[in-house]
C-alpha atoms as a PDB file:
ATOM      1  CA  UNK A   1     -36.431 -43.078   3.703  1.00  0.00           C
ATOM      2  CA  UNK A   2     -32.681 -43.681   4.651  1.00  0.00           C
ATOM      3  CA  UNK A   3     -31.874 -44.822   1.448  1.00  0.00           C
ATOM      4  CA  UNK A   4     -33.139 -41.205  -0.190  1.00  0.00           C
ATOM      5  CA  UNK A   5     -31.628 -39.187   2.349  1.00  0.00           C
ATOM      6  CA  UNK A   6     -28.457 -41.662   1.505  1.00  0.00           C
ATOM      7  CA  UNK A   7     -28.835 -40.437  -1.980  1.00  0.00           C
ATOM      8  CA  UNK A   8     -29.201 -36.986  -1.003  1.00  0.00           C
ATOM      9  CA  UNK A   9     -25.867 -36.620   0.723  1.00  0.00           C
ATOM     10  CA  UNK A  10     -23.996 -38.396  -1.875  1.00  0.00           C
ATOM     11  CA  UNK A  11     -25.158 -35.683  -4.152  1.00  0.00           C
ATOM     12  CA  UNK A  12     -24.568 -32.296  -2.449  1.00  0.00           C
ATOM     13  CA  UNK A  13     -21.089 -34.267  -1.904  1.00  0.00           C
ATOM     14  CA  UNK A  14     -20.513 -34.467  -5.549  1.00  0.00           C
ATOM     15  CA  UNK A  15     -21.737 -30.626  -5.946  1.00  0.00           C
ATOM     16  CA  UNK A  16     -20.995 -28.421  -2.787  1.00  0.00           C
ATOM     17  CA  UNK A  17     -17.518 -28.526  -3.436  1.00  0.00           C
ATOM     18  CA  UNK A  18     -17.718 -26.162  -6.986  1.00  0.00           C
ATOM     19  CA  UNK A  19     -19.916 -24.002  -5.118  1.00  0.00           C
ATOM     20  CA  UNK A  20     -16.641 -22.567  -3.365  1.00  0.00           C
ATOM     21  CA  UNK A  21     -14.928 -20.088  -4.507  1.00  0.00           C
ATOM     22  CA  UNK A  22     -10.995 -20.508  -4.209  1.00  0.00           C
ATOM     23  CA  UNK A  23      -7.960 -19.920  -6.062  1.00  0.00           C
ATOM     24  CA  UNK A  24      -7.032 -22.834  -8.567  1.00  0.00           C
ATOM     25  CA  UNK A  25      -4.096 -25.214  -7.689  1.00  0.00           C
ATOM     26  CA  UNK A  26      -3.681 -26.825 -10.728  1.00  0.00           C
ATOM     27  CA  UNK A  27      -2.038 -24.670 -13.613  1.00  0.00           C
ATOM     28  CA  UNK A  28      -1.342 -24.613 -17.424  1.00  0.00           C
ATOM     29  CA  UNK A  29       1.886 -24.388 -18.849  1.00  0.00           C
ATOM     30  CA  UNK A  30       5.285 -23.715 -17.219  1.00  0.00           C
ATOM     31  CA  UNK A  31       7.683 -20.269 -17.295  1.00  0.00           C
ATOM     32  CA  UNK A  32      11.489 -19.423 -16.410  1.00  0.00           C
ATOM     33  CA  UNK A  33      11.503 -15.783 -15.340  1.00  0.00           C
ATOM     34  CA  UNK A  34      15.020 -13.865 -15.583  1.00  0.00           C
ATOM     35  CA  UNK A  35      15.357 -10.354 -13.567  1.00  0.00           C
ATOM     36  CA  UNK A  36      18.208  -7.930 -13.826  1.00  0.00           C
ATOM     37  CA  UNK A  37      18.087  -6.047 -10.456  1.00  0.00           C
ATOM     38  CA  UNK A  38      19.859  -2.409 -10.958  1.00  0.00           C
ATOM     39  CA  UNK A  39      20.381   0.579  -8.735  1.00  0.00           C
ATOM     40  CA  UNK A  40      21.665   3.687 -10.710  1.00  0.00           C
ATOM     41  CA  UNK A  41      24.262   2.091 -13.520  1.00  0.00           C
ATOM     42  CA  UNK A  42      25.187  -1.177 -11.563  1.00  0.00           C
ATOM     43  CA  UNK A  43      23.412  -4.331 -11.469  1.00  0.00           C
ATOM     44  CA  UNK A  44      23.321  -5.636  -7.876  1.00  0.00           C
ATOM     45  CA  UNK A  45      24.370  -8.965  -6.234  1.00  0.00           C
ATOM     46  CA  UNK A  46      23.135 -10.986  -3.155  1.00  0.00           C
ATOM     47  CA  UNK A  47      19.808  -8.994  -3.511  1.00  0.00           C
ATOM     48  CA  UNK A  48      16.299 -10.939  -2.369  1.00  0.00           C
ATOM     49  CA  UNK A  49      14.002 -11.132  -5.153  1.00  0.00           C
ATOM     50  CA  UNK A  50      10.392 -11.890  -4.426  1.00  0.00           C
ATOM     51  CA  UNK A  51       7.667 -13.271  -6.501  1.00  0.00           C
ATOM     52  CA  UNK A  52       4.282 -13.841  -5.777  1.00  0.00           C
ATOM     53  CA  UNK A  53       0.926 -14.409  -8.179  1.00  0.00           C
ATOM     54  CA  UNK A  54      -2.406 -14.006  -7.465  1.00  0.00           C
ATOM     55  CA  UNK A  55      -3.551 -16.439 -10.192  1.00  0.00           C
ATOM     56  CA  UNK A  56      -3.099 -19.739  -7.755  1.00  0.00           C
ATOM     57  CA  UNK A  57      -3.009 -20.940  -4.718  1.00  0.00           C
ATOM     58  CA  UNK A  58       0.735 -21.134  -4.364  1.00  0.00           C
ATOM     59  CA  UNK A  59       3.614 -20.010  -2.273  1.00  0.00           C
ATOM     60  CA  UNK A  60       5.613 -17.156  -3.344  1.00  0.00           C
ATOM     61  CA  UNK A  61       9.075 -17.856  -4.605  1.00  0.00           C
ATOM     62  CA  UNK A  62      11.912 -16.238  -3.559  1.00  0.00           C
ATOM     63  CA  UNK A  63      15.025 -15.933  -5.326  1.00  0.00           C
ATOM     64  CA  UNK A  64      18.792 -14.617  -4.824  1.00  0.00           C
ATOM     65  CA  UNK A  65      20.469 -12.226  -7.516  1.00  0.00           C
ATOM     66  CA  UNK A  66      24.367 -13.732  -8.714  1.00  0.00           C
ATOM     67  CA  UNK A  67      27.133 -11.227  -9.113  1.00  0.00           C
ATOM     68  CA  UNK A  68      25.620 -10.300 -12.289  1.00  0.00           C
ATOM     69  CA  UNK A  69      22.384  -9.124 -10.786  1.00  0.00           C
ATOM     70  CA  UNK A  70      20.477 -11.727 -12.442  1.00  0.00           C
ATOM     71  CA  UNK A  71      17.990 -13.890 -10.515  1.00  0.00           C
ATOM     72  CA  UNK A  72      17.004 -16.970 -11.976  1.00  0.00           C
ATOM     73  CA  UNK A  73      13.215 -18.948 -11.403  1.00  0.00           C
ATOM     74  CA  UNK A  74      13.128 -22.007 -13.519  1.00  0.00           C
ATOM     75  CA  UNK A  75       9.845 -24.079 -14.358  1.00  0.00           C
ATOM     76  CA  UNK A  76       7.210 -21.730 -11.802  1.00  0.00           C
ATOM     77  CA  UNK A  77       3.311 -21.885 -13.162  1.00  0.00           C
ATOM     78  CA  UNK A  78       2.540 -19.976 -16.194  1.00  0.00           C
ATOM     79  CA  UNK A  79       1.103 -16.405 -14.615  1.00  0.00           C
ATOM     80  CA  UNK A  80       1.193 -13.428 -14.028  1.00  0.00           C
ATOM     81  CA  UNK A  81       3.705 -11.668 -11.134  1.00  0.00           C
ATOM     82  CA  UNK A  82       4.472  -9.428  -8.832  1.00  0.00           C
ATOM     83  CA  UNK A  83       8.179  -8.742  -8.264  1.00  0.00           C
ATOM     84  CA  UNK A  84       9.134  -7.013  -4.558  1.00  0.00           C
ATOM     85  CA  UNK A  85      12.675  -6.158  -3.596  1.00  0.00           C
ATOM     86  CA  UNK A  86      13.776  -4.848  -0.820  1.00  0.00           C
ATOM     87  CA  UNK A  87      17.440  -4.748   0.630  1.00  0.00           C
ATOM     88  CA  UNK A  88      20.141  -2.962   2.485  1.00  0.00           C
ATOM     89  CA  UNK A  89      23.650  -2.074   0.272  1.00  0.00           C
ATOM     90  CA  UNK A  90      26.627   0.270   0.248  1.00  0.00           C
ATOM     91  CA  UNK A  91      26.935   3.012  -1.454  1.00  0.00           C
ATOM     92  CA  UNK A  92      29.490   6.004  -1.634  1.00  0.00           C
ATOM     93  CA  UNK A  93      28.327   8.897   0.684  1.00  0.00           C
ATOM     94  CA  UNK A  94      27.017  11.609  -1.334  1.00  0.00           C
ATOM     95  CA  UNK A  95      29.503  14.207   0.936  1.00  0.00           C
ATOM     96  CA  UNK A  96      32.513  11.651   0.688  1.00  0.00           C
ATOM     97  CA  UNK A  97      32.571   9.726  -2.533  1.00  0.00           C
ATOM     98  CA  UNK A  98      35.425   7.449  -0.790  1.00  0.00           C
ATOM     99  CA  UNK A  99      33.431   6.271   2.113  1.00  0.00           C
ATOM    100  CA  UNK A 100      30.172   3.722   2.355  1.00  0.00           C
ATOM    101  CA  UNK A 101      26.996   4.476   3.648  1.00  0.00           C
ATOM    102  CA  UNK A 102      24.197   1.727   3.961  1.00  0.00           C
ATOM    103  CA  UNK A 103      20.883   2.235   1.741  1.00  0.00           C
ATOM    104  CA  UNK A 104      18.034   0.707   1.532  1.00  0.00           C
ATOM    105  CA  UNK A 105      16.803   0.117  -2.165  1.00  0.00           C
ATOM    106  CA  UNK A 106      13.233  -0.880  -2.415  1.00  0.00           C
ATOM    107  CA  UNK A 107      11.369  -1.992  -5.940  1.00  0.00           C
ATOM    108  CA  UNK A 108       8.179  -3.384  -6.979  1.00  0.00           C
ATOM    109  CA  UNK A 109       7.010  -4.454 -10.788  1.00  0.00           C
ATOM    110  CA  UNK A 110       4.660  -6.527 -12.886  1.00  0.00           C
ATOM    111  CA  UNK A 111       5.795  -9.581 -15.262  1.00  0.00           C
ATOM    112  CA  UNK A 112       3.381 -10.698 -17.620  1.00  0.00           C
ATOM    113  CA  UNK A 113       4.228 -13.920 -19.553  1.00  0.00           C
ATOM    114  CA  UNK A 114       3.201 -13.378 -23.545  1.00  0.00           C
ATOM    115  CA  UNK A 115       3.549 -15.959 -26.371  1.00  0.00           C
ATOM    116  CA  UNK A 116       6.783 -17.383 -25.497  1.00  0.00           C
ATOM    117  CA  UNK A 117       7.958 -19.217 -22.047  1.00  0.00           C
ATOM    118  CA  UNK A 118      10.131 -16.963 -20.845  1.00  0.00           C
ATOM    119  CA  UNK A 119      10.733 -13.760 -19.470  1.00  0.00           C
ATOM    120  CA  UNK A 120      13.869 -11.512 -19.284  1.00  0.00           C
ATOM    121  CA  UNK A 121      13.096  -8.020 -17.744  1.00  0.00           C
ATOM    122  CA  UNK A 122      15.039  -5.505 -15.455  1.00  0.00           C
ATOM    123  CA  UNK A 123      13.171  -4.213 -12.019  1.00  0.00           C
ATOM    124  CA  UNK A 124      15.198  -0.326 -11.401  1.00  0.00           C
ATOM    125  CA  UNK A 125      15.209   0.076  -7.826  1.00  0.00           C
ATOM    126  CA  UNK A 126      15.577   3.048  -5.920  1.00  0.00           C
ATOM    127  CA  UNK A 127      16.448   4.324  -2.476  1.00  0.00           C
ATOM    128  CA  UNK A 128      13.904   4.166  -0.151  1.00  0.00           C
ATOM    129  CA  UNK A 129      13.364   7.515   1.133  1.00  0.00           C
ATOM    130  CA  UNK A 130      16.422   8.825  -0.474  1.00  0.00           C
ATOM    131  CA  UNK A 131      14.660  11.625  -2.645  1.00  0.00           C
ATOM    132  CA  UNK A 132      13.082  14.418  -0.962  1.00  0.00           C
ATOM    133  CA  UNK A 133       9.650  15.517  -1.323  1.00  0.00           C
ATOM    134  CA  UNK A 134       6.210  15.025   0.523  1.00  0.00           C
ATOM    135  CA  UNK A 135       6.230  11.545   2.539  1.00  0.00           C
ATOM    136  CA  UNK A 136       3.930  10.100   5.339  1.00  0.00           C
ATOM    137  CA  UNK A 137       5.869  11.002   8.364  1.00  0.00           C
ATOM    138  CA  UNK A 138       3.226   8.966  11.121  1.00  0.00           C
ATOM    139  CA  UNK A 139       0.451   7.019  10.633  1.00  0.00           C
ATOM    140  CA  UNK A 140      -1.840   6.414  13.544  1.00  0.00           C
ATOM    141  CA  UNK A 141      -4.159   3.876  13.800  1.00  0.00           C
ATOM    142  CA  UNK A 142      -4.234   2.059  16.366  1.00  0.00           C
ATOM    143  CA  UNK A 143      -6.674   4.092  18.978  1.00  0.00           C
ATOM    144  CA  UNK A 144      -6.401   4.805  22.735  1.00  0.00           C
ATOM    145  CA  UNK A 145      -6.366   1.734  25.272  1.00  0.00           C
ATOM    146  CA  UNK A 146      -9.825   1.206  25.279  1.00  0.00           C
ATOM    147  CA  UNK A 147     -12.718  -1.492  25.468  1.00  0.00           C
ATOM    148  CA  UNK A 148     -14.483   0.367  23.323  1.00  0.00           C
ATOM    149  CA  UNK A 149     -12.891  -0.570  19.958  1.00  0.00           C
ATOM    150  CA  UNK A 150     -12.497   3.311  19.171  1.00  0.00           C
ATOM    151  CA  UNK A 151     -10.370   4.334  16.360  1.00  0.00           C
ATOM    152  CA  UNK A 152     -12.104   7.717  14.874  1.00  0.00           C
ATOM    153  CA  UNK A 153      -8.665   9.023  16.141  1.00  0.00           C
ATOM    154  CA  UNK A 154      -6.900   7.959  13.578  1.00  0.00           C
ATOM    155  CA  UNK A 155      -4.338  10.301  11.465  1.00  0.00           C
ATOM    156  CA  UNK A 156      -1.781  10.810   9.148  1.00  0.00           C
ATOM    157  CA  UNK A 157       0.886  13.019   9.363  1.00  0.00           C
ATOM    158  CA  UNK A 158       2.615  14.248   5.998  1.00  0.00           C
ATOM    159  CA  UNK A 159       6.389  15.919   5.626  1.00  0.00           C
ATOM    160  CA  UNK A 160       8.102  17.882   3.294  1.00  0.00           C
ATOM    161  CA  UNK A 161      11.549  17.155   3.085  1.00  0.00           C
ATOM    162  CA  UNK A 162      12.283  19.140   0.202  1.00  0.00           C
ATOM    163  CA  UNK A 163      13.556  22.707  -0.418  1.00  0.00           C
ATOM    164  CA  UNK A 164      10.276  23.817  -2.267  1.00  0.00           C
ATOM    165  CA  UNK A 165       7.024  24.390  -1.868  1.00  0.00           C
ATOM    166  CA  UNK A 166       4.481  21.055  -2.645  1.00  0.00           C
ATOM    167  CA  UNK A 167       1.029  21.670  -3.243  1.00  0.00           C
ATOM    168  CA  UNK A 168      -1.672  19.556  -2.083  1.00  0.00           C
ATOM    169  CA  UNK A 169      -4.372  20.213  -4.851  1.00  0.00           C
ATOM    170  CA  UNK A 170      -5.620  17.640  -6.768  1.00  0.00           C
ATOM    171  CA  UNK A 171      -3.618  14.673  -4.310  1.00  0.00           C
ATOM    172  CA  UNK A 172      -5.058  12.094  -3.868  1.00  0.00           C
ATOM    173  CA  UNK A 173      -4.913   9.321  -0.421  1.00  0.00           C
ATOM    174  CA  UNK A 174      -6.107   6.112  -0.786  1.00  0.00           C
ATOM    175  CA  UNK A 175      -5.670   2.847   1.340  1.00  0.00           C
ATOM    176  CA  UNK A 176      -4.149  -0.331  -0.721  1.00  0.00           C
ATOM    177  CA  UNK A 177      -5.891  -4.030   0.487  1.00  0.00           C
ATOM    178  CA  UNK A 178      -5.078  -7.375  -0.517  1.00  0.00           C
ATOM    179  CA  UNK A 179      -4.891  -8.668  -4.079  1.00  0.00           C
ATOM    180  CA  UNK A 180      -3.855  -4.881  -5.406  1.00  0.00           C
ATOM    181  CA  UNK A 181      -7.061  -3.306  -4.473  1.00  0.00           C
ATOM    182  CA  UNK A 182      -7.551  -0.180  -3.733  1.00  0.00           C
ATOM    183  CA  UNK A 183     -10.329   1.285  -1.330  1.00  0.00           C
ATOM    184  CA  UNK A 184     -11.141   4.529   0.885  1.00  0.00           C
ATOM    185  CA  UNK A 185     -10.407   6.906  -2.362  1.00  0.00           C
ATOM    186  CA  UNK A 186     -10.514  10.652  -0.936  1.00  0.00           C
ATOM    187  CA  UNK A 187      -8.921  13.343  -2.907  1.00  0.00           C
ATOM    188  CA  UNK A 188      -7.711  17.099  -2.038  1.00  0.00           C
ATOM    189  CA  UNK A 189      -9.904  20.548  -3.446  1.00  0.00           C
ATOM    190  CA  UNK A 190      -7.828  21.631  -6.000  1.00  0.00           C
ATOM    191  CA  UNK A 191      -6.190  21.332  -9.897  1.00  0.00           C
ATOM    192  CA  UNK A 192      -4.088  18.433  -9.655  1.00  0.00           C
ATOM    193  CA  UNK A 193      -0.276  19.354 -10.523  1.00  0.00           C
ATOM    194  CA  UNK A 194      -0.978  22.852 -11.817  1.00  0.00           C
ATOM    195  CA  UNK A 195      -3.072  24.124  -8.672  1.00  0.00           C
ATOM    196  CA  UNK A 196      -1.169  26.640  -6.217  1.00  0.00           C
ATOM    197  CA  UNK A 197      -3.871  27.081  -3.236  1.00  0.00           C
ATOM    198  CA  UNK A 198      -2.445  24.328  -0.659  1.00  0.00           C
ATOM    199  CA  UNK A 199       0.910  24.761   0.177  1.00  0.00           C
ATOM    200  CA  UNK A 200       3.183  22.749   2.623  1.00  0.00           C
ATOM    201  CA  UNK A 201       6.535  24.694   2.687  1.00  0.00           C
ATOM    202  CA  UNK A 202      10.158  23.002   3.293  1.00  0.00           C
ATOM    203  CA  UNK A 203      10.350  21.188   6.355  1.00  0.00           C
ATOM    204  CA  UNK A 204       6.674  21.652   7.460  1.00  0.00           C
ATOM    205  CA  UNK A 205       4.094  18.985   8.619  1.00  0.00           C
ATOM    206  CA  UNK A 206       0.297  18.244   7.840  1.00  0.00           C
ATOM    207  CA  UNK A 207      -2.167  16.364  10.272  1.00  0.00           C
ATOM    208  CA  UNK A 208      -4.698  14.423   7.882  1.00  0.00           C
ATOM    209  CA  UNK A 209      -7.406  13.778  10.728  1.00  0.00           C
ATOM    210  CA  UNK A 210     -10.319  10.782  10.319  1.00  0.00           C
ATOM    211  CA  UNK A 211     -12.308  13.114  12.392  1.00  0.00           C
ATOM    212  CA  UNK A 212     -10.887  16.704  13.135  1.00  0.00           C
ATOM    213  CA  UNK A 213     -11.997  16.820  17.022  1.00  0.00           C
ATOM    214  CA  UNK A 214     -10.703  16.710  20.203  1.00  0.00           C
ATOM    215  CA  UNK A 215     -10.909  12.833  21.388  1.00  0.00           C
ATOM    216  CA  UNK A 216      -9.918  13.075  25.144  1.00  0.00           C
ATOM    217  CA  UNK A 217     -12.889  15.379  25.727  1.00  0.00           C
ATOM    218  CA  UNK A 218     -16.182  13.020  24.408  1.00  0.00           C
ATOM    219  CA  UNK A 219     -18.882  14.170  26.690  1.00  0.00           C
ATOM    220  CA  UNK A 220     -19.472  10.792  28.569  1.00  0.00           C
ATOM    221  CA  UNK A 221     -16.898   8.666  27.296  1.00  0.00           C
ATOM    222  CA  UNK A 222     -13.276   9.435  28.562  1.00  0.00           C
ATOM    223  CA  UNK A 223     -10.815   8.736  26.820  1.00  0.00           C
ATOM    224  CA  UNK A 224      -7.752  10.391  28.144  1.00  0.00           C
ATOM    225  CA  UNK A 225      -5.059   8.940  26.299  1.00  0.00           C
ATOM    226  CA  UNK A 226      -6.279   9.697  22.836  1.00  0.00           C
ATOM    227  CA  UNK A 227      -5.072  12.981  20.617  1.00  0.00           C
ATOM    228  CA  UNK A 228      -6.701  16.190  20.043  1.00  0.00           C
ATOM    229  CA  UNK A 229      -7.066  16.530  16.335  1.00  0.00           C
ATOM    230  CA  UNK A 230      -9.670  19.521  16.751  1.00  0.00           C
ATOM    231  CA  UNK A 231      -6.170  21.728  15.025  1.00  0.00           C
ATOM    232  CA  UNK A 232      -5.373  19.105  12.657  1.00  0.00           C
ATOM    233  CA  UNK A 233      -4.774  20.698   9.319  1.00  0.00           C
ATOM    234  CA  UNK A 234      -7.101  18.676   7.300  1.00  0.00           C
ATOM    235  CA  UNK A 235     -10.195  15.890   8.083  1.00  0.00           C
ATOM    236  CA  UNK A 236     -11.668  12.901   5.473  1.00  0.00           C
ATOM    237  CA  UNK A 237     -15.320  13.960   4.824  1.00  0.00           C
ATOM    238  CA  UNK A 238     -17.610  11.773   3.282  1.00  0.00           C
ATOM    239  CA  UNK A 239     -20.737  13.364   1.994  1.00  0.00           C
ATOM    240  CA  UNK A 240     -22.492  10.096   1.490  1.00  0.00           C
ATOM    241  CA  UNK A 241     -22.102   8.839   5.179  1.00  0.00           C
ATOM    242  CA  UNK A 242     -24.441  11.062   7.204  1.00  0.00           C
ATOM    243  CA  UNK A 243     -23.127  10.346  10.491  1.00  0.00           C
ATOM    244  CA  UNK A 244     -19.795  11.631   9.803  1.00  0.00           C
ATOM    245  CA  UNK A 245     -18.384  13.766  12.010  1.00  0.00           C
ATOM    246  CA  UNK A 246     -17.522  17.368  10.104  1.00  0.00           C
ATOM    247  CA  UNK A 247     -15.346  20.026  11.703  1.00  0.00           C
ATOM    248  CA  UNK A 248     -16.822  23.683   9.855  1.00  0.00           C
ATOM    249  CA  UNK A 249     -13.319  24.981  10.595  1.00  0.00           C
ATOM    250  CA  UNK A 250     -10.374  22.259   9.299  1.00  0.00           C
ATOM    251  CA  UNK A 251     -10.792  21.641   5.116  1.00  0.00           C
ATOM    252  CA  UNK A 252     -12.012  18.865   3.494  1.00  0.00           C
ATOM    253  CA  UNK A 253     -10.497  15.485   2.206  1.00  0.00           C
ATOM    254  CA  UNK A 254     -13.788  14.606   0.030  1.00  0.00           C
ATOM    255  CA  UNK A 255     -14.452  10.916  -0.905  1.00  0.00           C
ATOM    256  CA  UNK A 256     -14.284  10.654  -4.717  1.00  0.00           C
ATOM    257  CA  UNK A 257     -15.399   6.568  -4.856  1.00  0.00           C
ATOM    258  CA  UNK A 258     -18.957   6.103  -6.254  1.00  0.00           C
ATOM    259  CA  UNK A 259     -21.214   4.440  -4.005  1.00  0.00           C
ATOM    260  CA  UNK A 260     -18.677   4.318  -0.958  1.00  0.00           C
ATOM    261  CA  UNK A 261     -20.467   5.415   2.150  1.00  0.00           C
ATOM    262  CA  UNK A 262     -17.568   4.587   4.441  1.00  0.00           C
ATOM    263  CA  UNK A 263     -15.668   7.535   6.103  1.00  0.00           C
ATOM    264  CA  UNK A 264     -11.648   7.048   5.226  1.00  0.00           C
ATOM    265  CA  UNK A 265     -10.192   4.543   7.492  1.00  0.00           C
ATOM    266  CA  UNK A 266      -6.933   3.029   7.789  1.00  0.00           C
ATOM    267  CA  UNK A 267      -7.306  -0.059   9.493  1.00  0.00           C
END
């Protein structure tokens, strides 16, 4: 009897392992990546480059642009990457050509190796938050103090720093995980680009509530430092969760992702 169950054991030890899933560590093939890093006409120096693949089980590799702009990754695994910059520079002031201001510049790309074993590419970055237009102004999301582990107060709060008018219709808010994936897919009532119903002029804000009520007056369960969202200008509504909360008086943010049952959440 010891001897089978000895037998056993060696034998789930051979198999158990494969019955993991995990990311490979072992890869196939090497591959020198070269990335021009520009802002506007100039290529920039002394600028972080970061790489990172979701293909292994590796550390990401960072890199350092020369005073060409060029960063350099010699003999990495043979994959596919994701390039993130992000990095404060001067810049002439848009009122005074002949003073500096600091900017941030922020980029993000794909490199995808093809037949050959190397790749030469240029990643444009921009300002961050340098052109105007709608932008999430707040995002709360962290509920009151509470032992309760109540967040169905959450919000976002949009802003239009432009000049003109943005519409709404047709947008749609979504929440990005791990790994590029994207969850909680809720879109606004309207044509998207050409629609003219929902309007956010210059300089104006928009509360996009989880639930559109007023959360320091639960009957029964106080909770005094939360937020009235009972005026918020908009509330996530999923049809296919039945206990979701609906406010007949603030809009709609429907859920648009087949099968998801989930009201929109943010953490």
């Amino acid at each position: 009897m010891v001897k089978k169950l000895l037998f056993l054991l060696f034998i789930l030890t051979l198999f158990l392992p494969g019955c993991f899933k995990g990311k490979p560590t072992q890869f196939d093939g090497e591959l020198a990546v070269k990335l021009h890093i520009k802002f506007e006409d100039s290529f920039l120096p002394d600028i972080p480059v970061l790489l990172s693949t979701f293909d292994y089980n590796i550390p990401a590799y960072m890199g350092t642009t020369d005073s060409a702009g060029l960063a350099e990754f010699e003999a990495i695994p043979y994959a596919e990457y994701k390039v993130n910059v992000k990095a404060a520079i001067m810049v002439p002031s848009f009122d005074n050509p002949d003073s500096l201001v600091e900017v941030t510049v922020v980029g993000a790309g794909i490199v995808v190796p093809g037949d050959a074993d190397i790749i030469i590419d240029t990643l444009e970055v921009i300002a961050s938050g340098a052109e105007p237009g709608l932008k999430i102004n707040e995002i709360y999301a962290a509920g009151p103090p509470n032992e309760y582990h109540y967040y169905s107060d959450q919000f976002i709060e949009l802003y239009n720093s432009s000049e003109d008018t943005v519409y709404l219709d047709g947008m749609i808010v979504c929440r990005m995980g791990v790994e590029i994936k994207v969850t909680y897919i809720f879109q606004f009532p309207g044509e998207p680009l050409i629609g003219r119903e929902y309007p956010v002029l210059p300089n104006s804000f928009v509360v996009l509530a989880q639930d559109a009520m007023d959360h320091t007056n639960i009957p029964n369960f106080p909770l005094p430092q939360s937020v009235d969202l009972s005026y918020a200008d908009w509330e996530f509504r999923n049809s296919l969760d039945y206990g979701d909360f609906d406010n007949p008086d603030v809009p709609n943010i429907d859920n648009i992702e087949a099968g998801h049952t989930l009201d929109f959440s943010i953490n």
